[in-house]
Protein backbone atom coordinates (compact mmCIF):
# COMPACT_ATOMS: atom_id res chain seq x y z
CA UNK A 1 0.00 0.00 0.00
CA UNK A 2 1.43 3.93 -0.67
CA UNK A 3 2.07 5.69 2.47
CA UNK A 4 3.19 8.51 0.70
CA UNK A 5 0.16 10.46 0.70
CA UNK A 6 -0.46 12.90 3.30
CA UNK A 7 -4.05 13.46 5.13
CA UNK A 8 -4.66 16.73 6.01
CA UNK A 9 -7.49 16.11 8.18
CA UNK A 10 -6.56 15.98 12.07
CA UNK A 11 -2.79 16.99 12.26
CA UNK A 12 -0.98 16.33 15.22
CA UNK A 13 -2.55 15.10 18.43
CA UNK A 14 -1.52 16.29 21.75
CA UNK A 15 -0.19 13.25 24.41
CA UNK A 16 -3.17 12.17 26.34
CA UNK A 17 -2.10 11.17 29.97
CA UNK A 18 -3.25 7.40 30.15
CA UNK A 19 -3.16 7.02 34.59
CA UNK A 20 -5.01 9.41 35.77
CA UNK A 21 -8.93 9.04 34.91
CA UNK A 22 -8.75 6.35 32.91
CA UNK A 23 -11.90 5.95 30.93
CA UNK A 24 -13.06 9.05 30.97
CA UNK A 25 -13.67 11.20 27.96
CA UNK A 26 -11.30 13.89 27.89
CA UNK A 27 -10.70 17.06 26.50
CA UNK A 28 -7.86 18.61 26.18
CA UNK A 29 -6.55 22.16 24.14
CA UNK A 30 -4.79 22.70 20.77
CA UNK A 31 -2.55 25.81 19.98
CA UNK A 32 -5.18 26.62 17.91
CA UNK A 33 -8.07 26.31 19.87
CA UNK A 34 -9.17 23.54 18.16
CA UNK A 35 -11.13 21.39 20.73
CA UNK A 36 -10.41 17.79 21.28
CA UNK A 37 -12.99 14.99 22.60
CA UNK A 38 -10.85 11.80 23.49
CA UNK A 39 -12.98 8.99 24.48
CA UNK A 40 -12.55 5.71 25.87
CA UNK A 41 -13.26 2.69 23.61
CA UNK A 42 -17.05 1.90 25.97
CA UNK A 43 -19.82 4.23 25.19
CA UNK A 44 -20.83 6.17 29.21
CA UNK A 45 -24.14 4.72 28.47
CA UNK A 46 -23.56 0.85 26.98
CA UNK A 47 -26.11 0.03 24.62
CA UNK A 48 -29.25 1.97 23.65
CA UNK A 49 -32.00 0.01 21.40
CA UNK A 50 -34.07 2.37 19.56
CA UNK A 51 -37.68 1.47 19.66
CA UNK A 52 -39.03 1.90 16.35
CA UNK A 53 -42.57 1.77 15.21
CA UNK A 54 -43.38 1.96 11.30
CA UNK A 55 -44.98 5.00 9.97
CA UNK A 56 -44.95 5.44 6.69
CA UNK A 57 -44.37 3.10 3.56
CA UNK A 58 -43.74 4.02 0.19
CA UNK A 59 -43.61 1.87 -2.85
CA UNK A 60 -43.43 3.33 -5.42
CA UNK A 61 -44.25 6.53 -7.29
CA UNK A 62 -48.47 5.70 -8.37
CA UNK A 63 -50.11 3.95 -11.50
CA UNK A 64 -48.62 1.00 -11.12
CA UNK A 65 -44.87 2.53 -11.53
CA UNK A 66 -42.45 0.80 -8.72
CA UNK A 67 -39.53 1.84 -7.59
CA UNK A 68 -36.85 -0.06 -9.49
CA UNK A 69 -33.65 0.99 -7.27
CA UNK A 70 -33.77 4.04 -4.66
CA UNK A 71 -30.54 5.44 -3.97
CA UNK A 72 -30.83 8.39 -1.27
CA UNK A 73 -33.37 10.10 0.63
CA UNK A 74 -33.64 14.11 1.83
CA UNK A 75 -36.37 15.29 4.65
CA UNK A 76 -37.20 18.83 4.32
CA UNK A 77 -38.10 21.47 7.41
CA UNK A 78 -41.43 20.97 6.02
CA UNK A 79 -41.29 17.00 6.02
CA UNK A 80 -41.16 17.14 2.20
CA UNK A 81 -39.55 13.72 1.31
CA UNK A 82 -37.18 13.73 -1.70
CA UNK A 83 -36.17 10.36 -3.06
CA UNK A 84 -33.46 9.35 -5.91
CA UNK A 85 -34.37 5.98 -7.80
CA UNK A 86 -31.22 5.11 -9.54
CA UNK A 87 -32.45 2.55 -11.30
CA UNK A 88 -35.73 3.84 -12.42
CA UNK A 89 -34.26 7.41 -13.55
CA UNK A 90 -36.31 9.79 -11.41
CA UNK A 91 -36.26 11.86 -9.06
CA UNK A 92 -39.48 11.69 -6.51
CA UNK A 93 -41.22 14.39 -4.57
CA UNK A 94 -43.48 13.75 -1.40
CA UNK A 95 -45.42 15.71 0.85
CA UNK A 96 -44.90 14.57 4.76
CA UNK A 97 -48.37 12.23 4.17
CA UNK A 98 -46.50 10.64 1.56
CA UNK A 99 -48.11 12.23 -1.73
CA UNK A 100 -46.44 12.15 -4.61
CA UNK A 101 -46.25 16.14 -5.53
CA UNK A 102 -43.66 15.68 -8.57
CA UNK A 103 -41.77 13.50 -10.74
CA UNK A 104 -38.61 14.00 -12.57
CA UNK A 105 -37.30 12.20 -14.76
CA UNK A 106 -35.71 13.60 -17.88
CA UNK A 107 -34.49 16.76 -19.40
CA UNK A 108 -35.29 17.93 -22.73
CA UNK A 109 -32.64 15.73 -25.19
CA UNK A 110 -30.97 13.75 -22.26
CA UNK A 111 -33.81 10.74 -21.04
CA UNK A 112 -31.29 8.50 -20.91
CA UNK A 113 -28.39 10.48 -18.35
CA UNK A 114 -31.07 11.36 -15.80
CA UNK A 115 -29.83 8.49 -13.38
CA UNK A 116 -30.14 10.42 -9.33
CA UNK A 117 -27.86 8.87 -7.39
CA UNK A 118 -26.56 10.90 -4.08
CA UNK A 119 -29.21 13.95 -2.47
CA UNK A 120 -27.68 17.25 -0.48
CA UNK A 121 -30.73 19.57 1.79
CA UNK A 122 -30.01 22.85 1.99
CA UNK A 123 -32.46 23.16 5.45
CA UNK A 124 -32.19 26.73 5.34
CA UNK A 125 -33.75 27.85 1.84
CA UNK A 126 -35.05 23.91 1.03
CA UNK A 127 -32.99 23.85 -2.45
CA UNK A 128 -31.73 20.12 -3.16
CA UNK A 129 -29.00 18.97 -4.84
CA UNK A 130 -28.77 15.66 -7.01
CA UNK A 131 -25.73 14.27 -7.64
CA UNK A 132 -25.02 11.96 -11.11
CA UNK A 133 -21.51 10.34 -11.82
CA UNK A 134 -20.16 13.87 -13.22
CA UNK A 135 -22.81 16.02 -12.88
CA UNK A 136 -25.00 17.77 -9.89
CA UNK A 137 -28.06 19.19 -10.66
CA UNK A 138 -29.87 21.98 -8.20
CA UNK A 139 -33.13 22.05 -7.86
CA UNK A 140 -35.78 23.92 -5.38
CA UNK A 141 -38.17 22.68 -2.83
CA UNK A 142 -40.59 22.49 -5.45
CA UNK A 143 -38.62 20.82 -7.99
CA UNK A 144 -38.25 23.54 -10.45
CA UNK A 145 -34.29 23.48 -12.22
CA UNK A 146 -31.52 25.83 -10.79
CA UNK A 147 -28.53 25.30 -11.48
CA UNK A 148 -26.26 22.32 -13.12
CA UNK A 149 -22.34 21.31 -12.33
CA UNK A 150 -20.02 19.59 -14.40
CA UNK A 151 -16.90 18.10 -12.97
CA UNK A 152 -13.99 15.81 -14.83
CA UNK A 153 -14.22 13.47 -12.03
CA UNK A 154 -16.90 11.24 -10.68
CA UNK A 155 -17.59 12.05 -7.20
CA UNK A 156 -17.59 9.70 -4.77
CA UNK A 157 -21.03 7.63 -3.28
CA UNK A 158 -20.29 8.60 0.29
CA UNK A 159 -21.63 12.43 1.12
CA UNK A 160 -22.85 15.65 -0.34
CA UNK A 161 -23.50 18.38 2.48
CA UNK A 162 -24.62 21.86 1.92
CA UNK A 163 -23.41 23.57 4.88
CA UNK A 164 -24.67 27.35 4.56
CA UNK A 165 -23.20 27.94 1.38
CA UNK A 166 -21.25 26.32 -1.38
CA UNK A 167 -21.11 22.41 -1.23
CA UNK A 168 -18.78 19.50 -0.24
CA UNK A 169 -18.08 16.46 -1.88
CA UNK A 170 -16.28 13.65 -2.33
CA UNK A 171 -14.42 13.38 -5.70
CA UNK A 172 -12.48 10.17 -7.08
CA UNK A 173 -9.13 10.83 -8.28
CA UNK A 174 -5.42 9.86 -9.27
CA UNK A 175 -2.25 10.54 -7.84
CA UNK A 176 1.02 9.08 -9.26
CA UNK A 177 -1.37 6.04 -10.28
CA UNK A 178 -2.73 5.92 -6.94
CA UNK A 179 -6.66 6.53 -6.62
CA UNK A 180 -7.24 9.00 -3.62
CA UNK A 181 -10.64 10.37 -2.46
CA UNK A 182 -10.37 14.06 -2.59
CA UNK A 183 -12.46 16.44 -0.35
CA UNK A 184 -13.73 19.66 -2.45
CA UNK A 185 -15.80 22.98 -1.95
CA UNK A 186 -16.93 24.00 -4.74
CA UNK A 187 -20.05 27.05 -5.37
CA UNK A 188 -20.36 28.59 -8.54
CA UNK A 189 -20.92 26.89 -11.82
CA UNK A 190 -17.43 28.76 -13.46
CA UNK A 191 -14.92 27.80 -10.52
CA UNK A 192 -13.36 24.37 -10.40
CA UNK A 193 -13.91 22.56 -7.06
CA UNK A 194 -11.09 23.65 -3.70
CA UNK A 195 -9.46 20.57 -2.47
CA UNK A 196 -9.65 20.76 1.09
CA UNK A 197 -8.53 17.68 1.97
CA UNK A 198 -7.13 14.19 0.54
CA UNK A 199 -6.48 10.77 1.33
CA UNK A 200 -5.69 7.06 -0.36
CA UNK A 201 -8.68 5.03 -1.79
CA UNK A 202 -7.67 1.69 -0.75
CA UNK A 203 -9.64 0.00 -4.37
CA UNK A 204 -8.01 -2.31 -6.17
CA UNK A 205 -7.09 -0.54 -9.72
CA UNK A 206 -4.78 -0.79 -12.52
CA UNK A 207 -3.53 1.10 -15.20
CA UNK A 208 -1.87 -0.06 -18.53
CA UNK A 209 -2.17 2.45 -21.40
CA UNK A 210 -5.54 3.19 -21.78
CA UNK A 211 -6.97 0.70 -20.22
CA UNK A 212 -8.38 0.55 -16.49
CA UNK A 213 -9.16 -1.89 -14.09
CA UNK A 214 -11.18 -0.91 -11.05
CA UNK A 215 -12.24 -3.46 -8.80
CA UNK A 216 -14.07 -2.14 -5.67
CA UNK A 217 -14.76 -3.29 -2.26
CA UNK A 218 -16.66 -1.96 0.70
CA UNK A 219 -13.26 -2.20 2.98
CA UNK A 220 -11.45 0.13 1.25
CA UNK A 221 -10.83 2.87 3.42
CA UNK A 222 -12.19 6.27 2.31
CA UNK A 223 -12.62 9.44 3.32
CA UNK A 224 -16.95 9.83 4.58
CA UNK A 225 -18.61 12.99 4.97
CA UNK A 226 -22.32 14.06 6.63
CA UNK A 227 -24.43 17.29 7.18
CA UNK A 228 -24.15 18.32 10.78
CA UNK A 229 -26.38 21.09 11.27
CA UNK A 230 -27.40 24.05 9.00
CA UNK A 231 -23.76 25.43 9.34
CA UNK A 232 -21.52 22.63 9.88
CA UNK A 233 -20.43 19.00 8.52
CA UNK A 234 -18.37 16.22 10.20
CA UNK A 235 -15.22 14.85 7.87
CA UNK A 236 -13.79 11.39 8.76
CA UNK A 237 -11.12 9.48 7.04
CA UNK A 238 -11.64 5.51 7.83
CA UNK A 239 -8.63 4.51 8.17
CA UNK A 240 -8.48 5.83 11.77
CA UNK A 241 -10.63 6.77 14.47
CA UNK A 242 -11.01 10.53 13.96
CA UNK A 243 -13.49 12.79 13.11
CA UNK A 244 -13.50 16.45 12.58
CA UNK A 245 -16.64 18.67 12.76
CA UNK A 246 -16.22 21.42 10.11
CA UNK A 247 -18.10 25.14 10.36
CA UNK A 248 -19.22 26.40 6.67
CA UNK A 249 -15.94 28.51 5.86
CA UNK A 250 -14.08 24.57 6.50
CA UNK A 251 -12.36 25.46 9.61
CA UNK A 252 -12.20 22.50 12.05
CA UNK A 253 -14.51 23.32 15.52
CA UNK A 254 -13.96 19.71 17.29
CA UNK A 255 -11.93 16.55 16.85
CA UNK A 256 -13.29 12.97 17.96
CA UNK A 257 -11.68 10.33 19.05
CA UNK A 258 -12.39 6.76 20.24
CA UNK A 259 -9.66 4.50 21.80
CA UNK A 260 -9.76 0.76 20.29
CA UNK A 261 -7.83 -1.50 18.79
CA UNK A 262 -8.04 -1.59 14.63
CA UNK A 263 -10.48 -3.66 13.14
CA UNK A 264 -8.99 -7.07 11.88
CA UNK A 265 -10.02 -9.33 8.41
CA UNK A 266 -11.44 -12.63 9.02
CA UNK A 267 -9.47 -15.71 7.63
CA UNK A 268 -12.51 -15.96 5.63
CA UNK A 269 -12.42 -12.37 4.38
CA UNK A 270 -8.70 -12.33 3.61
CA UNK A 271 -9.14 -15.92 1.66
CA UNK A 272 -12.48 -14.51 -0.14
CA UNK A 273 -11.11 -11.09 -1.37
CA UNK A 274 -7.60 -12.12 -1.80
CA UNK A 275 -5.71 -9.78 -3.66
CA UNK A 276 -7.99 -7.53 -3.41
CA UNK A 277 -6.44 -6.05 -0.05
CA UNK A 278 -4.02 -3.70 -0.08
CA UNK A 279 -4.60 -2.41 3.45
CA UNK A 280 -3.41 -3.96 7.57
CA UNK A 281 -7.01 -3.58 8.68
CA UNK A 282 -10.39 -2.93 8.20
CA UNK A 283 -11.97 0.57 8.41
CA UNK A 284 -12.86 1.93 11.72
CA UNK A 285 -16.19 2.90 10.33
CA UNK A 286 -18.60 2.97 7.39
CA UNK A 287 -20.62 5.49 6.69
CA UNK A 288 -21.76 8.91 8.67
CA UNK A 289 -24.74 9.77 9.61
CA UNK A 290 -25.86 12.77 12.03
CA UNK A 291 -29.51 13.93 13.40
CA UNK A 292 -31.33 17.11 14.05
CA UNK A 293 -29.74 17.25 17.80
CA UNK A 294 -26.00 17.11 16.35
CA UNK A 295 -25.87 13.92 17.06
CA UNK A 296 -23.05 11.90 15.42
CA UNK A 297 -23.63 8.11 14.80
CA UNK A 298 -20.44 5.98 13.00
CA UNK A 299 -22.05 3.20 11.44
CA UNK A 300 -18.81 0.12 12.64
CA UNK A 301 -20.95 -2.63 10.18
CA UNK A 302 -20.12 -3.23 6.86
CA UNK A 303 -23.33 -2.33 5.30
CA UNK A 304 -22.80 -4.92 2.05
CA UNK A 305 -21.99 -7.55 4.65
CA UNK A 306 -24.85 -6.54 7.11
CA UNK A 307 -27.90 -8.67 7.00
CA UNK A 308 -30.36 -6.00 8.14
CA UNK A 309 -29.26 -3.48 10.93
CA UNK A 310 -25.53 -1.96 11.49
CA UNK A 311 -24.11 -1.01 14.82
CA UNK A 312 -22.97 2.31 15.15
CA UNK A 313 -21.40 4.57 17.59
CA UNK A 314 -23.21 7.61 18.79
CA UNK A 315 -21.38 10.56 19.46
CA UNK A 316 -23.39 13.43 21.59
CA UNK A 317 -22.93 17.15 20.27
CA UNK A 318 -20.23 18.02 22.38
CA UNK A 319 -17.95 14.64 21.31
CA UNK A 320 -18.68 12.56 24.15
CA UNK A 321 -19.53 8.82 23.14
CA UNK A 322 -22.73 7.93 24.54
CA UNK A 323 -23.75 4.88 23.00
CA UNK A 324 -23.43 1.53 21.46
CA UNK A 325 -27.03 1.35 18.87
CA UNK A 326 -28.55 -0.74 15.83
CA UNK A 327 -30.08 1.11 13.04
CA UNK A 328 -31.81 -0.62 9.89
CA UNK A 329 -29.42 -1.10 7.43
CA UNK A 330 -30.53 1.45 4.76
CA UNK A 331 -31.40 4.23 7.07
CA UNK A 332 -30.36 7.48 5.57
CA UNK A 333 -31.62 10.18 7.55
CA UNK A 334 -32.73 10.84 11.16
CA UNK A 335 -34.32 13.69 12.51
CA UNK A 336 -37.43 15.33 14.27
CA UNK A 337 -38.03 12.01 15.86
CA UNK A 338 -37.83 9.85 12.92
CA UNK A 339 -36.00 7.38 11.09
CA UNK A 340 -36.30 7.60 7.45
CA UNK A 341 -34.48 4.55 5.41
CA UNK A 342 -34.89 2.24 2.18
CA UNK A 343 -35.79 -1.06 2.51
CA UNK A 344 -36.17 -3.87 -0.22
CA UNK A 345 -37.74 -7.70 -0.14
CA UNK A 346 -35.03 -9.54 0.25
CA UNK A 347 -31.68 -9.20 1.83
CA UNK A 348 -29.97 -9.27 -2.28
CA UNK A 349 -32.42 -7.01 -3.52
CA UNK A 350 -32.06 -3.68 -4.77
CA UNK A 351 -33.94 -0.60 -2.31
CA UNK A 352 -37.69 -0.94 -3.44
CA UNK A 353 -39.25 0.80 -0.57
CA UNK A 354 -39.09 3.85 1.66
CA UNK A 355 -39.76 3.55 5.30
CA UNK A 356 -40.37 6.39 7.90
CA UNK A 357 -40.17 5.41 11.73
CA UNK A 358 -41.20 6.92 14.77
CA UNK A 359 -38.32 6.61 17.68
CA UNK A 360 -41.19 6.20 20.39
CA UNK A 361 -37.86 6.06 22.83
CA UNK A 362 -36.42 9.65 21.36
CA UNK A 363 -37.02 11.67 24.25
CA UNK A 364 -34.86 9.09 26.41
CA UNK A 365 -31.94 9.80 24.34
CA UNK A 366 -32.15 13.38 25.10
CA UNK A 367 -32.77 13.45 28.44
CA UNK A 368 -29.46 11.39 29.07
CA UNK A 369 -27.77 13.81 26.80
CA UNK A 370 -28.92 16.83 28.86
CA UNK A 371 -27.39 15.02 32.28
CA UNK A 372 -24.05 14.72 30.71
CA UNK A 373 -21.33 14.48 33.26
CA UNK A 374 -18.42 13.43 32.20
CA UNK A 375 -17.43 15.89 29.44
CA UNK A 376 -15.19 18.95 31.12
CA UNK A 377 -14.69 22.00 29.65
CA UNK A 378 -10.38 22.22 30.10
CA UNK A 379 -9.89 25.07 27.30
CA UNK A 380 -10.70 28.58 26.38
């Protein structure tokens, strides 16, 4: 594997004294004031089951059309559901009953390209964005056509965030024939996209002339990204246990950390992928996901492996780690109360459903955060 790429996500930790308090989170100050949660590898509350009663089921888009392969889903202020169906080229708008309000599906002389993969919410003026391969299409709460953005390189399937303005991505790149994942701002249709940060994408690829081999797997490690907030996102790489929340101008806020030991391959893994790995361990975590409280949850399952629900850690707004949960494994967005996820009819079938929950156990969770006392505030 190259080492030779640097991450410029965290940057130098501080020594964290390891005798006194032991098992405590911990915070402790950076020269520049960038605060740092350092938590133990047990969550202060153990596990926490979310209780979760179904709500809402949708099937597909009305007369007779199912969904053929849903992608993403987006929850407006309003409870406006937006849903991307890959497979069936269209984009889906609901009202919070679960009427279908608008389709769309094609643009004047390209019926074919209109294949929605990835959503970003702005929650402040309710504009969405749609991501596809190379291109990103805006649109506004009501589905009429903003703005489109081309791009030479194919972002990446793992987080579009809106955080007040401008947007961040994850692009798919090369370095010295090394495919990286590449962190990027970008706001205006006639400005290329700002790196902001980059890191290896541990895929198996090849190059010989002009001919590519990609092969990919769901271990390579990769940098993951998630709305946190109106203003702010959180930025992990998964290669270690880190994770930086971000305020809109990208200046880091708060670093997270979680003591552990890596996660290891099975003998089974290692014999089944073979080659395939090019990396000591597996990634500390999956995929991002945070709720309406600024609530952090690291999903630790392999979501390809999964049957049907992924452990996560959850991360309170101030860093501390709370708790050790199970979420179904296409959940996409939480918030207000809710879950909102895809489901499908068998465990190798493609997302033909969207479910809304109720968390009847919600206000539990908050009433523990509220009586946090183990986080200390040690820096000005």
């Amino acid at each position: 594997m190259r080492n030779n790429l640097v991450l410029g996500l965290i940057g130098a930790l501080a020594v964290l004294p390891t005798s006194e308090n032991a098992g405590a989170t911990r915070q402790i100050p950076r020269s520049n004031d960038i605060r740092v949660v350092a938590n133990p590898e047990t969550p202060k509350f153990g596990e926490f089951r979310l209780e979760l009663e179904k709500d809402l089921e949708i099937k597909g888009a009305g007369d007779g059309r199912d969904f053929k392969g849903l992608r993403d889903i987006a929850v407006g202020a309003d409870g406006a559901i937006f849903l991307t169906d890959y497979m069936g080229g269209g984009l889906h708008i609901f009202d919070r009953q679960g009427v279908l309000k608008k389709t769309i599906s094609s643009f004047g002389d390209e019926p074919k390209d209109f294949k929605p993969y990835r959503l970003g919410l702005n929650d402040e003026t309710g504009d969405v964005a749609v991501w596809m391969y190379k291109t990103l299409k805006e649109f506004d709460r009501e589905g009429r056509r903003l703005r489109d953005f081309q791009f030479p390189d194919p972002l990446g399937q793992d987080g579009l965030v809106i955080p007040g303005f401008g947007y961040r991505a994850i692009f798919e790149g090369w370095l010295d024939s090394a495919t990286v994942h590449r962190l990027a701002r970008f706001e205006a249709t006639h400005l290329p996209p700002k790196i902001l940060m980059e890191a290896p994408y541990t895929i198996y690829r090849r190059k010989e002339g002009r001919m590519e081999t990609a092969l990919y797997h769901s271990f390579a490690f990769k940098i993951l990204l998630a709305q946190r907030g109106p203003r702010n996102y959180v930025v992990g790489y998964s290669r270690e246990y880190r994770l930086e929340i971000r305020d809109e101008h990208d200046r880091p806020v708060l670093q997270i950390t979680k003591e552990g030991p890596p996660p290891s391959f099975s003998k089974n893994e290692l014999r089944r992928l073979k080659d395939l790995i090019c990396q000591e361990h597996k990634p500390y975590f999956y995929r991002l996901l945070s709720d309406d409280r600024n609530r952090i949850y690291a999903v630790i399952d392999d979501p390809v492996e999964a049957a049907s629900r992924l452990r996560c850690d959850v991360f309170g707004k101030d860093g501390g780690y709370l708790y050790r949960s199970e979420i179904p494994r296409g959940t996409r967005v939480i918030k207000g109360g809710y879950l909102f996820a895809l489901a499908s009819d068998g465990p190798d079938d493609d997302w033909t459903a969207f479910m809304r929950y109720r968390i009847k156990n919600w206000d539990r969770i908050l009433e523990a955060e509220h009586s946090l006392p183990f986080i200390q505030e040690v820096w000005r």
